[in-house]
PDB file of N, CA and C in Angstrom:
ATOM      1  N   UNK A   1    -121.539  67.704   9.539  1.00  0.00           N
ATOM      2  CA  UNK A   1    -120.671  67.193   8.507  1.00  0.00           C
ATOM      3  C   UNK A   1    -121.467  66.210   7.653  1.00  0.00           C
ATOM      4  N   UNK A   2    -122.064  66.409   6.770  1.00  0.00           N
ATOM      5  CA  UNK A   2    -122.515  65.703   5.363  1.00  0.00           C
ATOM      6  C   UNK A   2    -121.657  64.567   4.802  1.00  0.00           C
ATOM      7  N   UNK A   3    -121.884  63.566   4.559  1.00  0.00           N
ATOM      8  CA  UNK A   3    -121.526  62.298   4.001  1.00  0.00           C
ATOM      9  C   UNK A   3    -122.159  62.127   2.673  1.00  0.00           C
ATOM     10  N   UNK A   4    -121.363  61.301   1.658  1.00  0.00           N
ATOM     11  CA  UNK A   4    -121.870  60.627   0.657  1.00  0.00           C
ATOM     12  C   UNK A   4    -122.236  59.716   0.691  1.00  0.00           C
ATOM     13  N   UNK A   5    -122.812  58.648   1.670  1.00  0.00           N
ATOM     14  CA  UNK A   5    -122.653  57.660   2.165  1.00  0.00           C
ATOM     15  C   UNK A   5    -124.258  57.524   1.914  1.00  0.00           C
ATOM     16  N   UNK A   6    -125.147  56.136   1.971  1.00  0.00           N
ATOM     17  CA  UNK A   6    -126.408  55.776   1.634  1.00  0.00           C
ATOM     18  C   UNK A   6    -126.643  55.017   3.135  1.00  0.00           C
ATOM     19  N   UNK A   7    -127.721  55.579   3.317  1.00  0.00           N
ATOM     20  CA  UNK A   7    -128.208  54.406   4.358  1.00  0.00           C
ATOM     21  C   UNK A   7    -127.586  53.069   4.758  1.00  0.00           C
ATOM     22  N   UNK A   8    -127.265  52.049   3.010  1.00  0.00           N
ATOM     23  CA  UNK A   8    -127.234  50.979   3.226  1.00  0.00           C
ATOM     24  C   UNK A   8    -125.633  51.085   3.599  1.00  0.00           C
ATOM     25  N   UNK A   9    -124.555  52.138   2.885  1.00  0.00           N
ATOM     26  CA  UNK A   9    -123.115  51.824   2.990  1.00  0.00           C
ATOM     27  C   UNK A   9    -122.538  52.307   4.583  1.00  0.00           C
ATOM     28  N   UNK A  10    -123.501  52.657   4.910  1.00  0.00           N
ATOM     29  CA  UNK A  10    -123.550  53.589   6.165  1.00  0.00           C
ATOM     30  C   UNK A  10    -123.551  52.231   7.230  1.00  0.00           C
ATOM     31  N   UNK A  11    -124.891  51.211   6.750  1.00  0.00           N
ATOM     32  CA  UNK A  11    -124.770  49.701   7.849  1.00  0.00           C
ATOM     33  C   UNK A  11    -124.503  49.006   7.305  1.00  0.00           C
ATOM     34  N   UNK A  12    -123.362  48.872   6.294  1.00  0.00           N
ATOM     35  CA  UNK A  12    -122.708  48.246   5.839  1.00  0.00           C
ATOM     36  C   UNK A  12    -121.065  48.551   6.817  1.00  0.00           C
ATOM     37  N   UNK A  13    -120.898  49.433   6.627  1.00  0.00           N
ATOM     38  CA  UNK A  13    -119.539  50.266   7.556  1.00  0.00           C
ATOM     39  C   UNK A  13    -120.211  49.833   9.053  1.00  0.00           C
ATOM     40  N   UNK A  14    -120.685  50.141   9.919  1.00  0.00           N
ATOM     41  CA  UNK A  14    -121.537  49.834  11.428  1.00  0.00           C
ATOM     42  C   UNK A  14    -121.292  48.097  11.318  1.00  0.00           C
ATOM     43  N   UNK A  15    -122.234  47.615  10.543  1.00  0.00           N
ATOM     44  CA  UNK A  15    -121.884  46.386  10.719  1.00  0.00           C
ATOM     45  C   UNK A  15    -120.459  45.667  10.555  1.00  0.00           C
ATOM     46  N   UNK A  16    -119.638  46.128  10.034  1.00  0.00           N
ATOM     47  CA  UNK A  16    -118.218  45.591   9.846  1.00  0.00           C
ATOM     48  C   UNK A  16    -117.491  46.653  10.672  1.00  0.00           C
ATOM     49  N   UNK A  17    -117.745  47.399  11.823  1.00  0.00           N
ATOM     50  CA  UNK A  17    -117.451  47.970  12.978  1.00  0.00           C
ATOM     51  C   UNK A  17    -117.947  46.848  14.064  1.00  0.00           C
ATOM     52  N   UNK A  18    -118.459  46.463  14.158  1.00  0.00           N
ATOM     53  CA  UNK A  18    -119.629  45.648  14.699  1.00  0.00           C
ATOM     54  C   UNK A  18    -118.315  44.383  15.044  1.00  0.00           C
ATOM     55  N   UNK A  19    -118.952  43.955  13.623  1.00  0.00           N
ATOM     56  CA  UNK A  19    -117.759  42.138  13.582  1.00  0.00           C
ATOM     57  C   UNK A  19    -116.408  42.547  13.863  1.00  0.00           C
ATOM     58  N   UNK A  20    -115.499  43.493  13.856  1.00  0.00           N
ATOM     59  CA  UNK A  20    -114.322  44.045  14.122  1.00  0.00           C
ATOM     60  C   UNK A  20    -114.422  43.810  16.050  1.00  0.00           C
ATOM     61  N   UNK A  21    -115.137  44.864  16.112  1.00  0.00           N
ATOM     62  CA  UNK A  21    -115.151  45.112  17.762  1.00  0.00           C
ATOM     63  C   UNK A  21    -115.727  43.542  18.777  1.00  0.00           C
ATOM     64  N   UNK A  22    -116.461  42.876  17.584  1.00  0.00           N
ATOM     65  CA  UNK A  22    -116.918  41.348  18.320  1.00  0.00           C
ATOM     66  C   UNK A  22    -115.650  40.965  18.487  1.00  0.00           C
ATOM     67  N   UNK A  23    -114.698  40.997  17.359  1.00  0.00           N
ATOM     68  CA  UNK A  23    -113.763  39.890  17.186  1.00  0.00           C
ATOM     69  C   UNK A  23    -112.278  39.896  18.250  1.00  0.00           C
ATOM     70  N   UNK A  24    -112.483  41.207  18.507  1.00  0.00           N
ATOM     71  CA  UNK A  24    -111.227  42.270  19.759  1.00  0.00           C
ATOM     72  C   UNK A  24    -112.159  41.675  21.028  1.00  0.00           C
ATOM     73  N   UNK A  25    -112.793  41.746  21.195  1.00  0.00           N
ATOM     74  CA  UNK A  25    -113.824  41.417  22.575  1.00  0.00           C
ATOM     75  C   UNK A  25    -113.523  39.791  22.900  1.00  0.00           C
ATOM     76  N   UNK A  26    -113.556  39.346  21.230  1.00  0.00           N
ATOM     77  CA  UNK A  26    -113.382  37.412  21.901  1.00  0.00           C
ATOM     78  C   UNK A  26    -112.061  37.423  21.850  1.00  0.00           C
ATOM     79  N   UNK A  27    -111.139  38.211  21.723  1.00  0.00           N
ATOM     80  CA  UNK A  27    -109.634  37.770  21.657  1.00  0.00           C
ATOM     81  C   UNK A  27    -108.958  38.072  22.889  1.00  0.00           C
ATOM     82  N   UNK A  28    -109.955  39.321  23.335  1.00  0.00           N
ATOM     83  CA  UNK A  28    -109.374  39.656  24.858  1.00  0.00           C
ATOM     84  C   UNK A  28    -109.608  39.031  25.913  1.00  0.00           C
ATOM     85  N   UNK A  29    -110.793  38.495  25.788  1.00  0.00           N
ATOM     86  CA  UNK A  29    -111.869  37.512  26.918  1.00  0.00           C
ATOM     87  C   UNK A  29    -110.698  36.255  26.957  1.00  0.00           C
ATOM     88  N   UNK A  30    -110.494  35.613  25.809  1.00  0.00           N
ATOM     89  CA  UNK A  30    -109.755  34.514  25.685  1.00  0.00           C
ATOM     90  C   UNK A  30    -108.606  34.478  26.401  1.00  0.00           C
ATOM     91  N   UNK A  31    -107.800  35.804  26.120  1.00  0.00           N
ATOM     92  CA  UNK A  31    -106.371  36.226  26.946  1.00  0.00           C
ATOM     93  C   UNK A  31    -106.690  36.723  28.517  1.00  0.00           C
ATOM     94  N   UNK A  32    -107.972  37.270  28.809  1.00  0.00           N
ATOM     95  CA  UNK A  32    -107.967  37.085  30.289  1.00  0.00           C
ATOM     96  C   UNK A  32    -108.452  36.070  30.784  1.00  0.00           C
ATOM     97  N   UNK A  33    -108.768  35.255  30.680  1.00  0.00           N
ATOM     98  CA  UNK A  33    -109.275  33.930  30.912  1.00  0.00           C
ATOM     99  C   UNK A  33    -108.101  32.943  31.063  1.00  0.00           C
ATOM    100  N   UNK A  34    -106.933  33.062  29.985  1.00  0.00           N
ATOM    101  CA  UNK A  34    -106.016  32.068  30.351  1.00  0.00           C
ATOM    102  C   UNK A  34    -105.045  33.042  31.053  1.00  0.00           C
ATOM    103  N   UNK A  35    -105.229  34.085  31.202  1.00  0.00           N
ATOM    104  CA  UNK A  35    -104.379  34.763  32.199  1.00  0.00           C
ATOM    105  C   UNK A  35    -104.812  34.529  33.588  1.00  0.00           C
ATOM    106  N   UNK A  36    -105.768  34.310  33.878  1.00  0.00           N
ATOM    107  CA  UNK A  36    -107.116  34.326  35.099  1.00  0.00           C
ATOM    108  C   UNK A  36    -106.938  32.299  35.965  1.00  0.00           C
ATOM    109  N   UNK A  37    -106.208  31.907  34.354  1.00  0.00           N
ATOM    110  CA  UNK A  37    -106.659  30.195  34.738  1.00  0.00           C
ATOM    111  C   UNK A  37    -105.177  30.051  35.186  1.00  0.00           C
ATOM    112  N   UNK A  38    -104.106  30.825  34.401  1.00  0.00           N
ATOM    113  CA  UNK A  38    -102.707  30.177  35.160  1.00  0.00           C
ATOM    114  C   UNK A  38    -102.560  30.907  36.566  1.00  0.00           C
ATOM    115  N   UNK A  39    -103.163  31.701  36.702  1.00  0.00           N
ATOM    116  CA  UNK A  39    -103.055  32.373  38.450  1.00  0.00           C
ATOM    117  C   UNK A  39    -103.550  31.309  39.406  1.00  0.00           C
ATOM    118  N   UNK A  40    -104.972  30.806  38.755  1.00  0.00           N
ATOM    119  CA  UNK A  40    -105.820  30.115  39.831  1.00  0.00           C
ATOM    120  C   UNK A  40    -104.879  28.878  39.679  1.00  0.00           C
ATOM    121  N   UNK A  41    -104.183  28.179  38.734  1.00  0.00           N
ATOM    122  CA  UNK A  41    -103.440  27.755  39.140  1.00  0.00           C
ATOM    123  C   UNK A  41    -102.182  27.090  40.225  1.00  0.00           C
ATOM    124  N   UNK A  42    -101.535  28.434  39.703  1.00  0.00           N
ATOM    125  CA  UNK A  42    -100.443  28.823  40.884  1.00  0.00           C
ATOM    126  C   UNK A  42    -100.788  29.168  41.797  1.00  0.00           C
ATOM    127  N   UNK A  43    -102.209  29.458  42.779  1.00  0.00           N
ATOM    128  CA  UNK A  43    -102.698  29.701  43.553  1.00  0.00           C
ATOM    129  C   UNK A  43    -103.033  28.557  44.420  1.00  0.00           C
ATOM    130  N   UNK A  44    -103.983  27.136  43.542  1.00  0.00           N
ATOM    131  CA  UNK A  44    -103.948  26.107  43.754  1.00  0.00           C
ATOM    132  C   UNK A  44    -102.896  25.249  44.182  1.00  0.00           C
ATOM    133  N   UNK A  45    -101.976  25.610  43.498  1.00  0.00           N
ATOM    134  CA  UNK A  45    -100.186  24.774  43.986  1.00  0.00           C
ATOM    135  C   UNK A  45    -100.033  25.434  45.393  1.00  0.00           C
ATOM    136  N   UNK A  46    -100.157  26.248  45.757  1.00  0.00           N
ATOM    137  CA  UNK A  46     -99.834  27.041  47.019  1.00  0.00           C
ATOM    138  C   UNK A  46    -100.586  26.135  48.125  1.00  0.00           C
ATOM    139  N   UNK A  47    -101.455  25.483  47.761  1.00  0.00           N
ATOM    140  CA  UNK A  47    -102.618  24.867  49.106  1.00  0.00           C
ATOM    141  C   UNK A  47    -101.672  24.016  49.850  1.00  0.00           C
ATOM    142  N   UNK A  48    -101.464  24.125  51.026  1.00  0.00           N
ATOM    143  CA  UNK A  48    -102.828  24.441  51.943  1.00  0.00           C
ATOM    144  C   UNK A  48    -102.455  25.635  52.544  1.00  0.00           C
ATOM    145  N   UNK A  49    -101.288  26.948  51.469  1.00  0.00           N
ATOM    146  CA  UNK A  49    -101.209  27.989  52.117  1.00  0.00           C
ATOM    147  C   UNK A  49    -102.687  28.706  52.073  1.00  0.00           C
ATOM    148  N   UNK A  50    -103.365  28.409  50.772  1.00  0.00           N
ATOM    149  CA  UNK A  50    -104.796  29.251  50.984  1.00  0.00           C
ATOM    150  C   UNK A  50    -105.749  28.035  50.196  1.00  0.00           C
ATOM    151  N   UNK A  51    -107.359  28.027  50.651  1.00  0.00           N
ATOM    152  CA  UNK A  51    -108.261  27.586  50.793  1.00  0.00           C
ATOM    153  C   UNK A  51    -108.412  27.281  49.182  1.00  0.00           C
ATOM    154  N   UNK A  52    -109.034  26.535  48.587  1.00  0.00           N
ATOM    155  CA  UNK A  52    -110.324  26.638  47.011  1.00  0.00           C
ATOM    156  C   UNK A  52    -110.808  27.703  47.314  1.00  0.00           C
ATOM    157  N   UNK A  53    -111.407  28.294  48.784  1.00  0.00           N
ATOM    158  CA  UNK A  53    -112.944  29.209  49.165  1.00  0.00           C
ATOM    159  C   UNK A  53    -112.142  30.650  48.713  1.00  0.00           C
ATOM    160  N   UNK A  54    -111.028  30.702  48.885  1.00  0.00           N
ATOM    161  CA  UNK A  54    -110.485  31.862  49.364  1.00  0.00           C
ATOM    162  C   UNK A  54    -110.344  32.202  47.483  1.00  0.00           C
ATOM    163  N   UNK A  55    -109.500  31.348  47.296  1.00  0.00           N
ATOM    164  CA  UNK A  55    -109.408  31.525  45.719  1.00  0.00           C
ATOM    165  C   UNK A  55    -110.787  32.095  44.858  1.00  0.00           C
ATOM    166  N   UNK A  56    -111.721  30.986  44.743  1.00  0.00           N
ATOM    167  CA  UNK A  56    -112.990  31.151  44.207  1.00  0.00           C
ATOM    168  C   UNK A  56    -113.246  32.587  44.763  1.00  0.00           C
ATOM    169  N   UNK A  57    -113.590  33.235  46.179  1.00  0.00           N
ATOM    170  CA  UNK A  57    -113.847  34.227  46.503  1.00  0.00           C
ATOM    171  C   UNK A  57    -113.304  35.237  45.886  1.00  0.00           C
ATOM    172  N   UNK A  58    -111.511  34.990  45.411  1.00  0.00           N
ATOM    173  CA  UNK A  58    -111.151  36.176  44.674  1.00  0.00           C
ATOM    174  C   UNK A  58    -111.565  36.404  43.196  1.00  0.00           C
ATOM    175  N   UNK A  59    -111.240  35.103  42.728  1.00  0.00           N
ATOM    176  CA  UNK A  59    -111.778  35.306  40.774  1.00  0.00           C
ATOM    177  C   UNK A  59    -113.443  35.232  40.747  1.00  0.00           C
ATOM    178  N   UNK A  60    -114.238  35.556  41.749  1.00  0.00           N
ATOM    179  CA  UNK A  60    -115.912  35.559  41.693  1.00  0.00           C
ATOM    180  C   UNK A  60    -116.313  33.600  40.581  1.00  0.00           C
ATOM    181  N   UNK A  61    -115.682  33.115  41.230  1.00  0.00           N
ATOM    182  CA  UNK A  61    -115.903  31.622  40.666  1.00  0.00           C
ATOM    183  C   UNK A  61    -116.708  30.867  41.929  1.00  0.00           C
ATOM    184  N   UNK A  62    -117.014  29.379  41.455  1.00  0.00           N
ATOM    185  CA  UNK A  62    -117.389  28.852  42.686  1.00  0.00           C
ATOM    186  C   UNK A  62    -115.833  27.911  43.021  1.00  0.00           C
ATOM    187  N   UNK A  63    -116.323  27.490  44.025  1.00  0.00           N
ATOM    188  CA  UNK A  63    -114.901  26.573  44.223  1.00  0.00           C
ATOM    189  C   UNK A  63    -115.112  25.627  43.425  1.00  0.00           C
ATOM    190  N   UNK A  64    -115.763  24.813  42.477  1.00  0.00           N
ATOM    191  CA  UNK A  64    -115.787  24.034  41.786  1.00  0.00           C
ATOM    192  C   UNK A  64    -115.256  23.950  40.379  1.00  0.00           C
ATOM    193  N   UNK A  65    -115.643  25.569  39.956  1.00  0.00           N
ATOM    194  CA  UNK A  65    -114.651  25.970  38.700  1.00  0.00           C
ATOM    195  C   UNK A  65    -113.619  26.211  39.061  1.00  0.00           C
ATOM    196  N   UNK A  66    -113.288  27.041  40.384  1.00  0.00           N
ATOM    197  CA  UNK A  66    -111.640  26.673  40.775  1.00  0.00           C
ATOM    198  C   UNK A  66    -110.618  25.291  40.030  1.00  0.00           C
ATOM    199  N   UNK A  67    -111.471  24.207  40.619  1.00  0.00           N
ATOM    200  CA  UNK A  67    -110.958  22.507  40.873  1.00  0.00           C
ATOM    201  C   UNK A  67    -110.969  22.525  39.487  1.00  0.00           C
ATOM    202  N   UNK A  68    -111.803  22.671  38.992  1.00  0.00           N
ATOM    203  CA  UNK A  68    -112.285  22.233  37.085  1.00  0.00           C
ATOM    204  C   UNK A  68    -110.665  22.855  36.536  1.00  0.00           C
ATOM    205  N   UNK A  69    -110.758  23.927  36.714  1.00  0.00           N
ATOM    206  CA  UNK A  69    -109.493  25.198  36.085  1.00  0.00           C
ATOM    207  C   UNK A  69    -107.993  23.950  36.343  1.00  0.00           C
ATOM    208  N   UNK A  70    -107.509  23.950  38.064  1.00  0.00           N
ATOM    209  CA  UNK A  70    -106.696  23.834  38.421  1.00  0.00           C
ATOM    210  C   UNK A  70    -106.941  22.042  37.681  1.00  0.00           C
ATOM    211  N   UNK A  71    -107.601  21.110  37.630  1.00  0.00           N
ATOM    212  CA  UNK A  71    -107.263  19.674  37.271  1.00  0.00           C
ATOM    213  C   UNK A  71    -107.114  19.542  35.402  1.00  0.00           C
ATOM    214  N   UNK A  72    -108.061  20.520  34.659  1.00  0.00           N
ATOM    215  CA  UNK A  72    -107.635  20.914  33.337  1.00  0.00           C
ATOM    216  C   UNK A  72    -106.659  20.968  33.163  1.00  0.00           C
ATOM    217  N   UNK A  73    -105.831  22.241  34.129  1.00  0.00           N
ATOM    218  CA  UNK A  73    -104.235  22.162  33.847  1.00  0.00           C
ATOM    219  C   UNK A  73    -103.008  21.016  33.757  1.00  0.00           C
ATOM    220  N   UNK A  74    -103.701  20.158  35.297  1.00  0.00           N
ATOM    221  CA  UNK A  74    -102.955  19.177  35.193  1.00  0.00           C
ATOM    222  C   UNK A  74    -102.918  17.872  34.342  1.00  0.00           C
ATOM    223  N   UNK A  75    -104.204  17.599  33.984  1.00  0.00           N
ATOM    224  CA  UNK A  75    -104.433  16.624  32.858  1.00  0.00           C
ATOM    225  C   UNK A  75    -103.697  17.320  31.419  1.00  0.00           C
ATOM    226  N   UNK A  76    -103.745  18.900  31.610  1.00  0.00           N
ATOM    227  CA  UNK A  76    -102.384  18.926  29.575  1.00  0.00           C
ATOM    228  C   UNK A  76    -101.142  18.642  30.124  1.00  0.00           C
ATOM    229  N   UNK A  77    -101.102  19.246  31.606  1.00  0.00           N
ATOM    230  CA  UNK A  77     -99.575  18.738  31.494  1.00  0.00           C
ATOM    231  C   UNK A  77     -99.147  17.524  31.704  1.00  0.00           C
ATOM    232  N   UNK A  78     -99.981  16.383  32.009  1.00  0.00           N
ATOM    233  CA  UNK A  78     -99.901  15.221  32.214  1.00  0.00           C
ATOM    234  C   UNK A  78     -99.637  14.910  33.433  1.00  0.00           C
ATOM    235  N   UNK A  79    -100.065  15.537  34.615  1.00  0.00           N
ATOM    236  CA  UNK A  79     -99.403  15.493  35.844  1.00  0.00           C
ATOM    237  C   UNK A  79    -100.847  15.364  36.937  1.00  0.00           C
ATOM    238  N   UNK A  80    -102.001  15.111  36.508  1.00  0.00           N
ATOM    239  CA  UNK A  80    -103.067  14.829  37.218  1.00  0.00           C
ATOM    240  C   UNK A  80    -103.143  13.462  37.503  1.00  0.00           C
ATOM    241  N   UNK A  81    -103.244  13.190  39.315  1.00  0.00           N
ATOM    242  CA  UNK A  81    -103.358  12.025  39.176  1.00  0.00           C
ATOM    243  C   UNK A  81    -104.242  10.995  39.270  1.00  0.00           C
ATOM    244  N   UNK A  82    -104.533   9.910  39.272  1.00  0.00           N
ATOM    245  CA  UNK A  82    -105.540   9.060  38.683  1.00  0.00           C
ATOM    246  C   UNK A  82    -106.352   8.747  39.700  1.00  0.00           C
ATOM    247  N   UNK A  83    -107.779   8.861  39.720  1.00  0.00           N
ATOM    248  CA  UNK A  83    -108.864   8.523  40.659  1.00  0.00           C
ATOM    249  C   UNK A  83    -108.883   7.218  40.934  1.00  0.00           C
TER     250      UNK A  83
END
């Protein structure tokens, strides 16, 4: 199938395929990520039914981004408490 298309309109189209498909990629990452952070969450509220280890083990995190995730939450909601 033959095109009228020039080299340049050709990576002109690719490249604005390109920034399209970047821009779906950071919008989805973003939505599984805060889908990913309110679980570890509610997972965290559950302790001492299950471990940080156990958690981290499931989302491939360390237990430290676990803690990071779960005290983020509580510092927006204003409910972290003070060292």
């Amino acid at each position: 199938m033959a095109t009228d298309r020039t080299p340049d309109s050709r990576a002109d189209a690719l490249l604005e395929q390109l920034r399209t498909a970047s821009a779906e990629l950071e919008e989805t990452t973003r939505r599984l990520t805060e889908r990913r952070n309110r679980i570890i969450v509610q997972l965290c509220e559950m302790q001492p039914l299950l471990s940080r280890k156990a958690i981290a083990d499931a989302a491939d995190l360390s237990e430290n981004m676990v803690y990071t995730v779960f005290r983020k939450d509580k510092e927006r909601r204003g409910t972290a408490k003070k060292d």
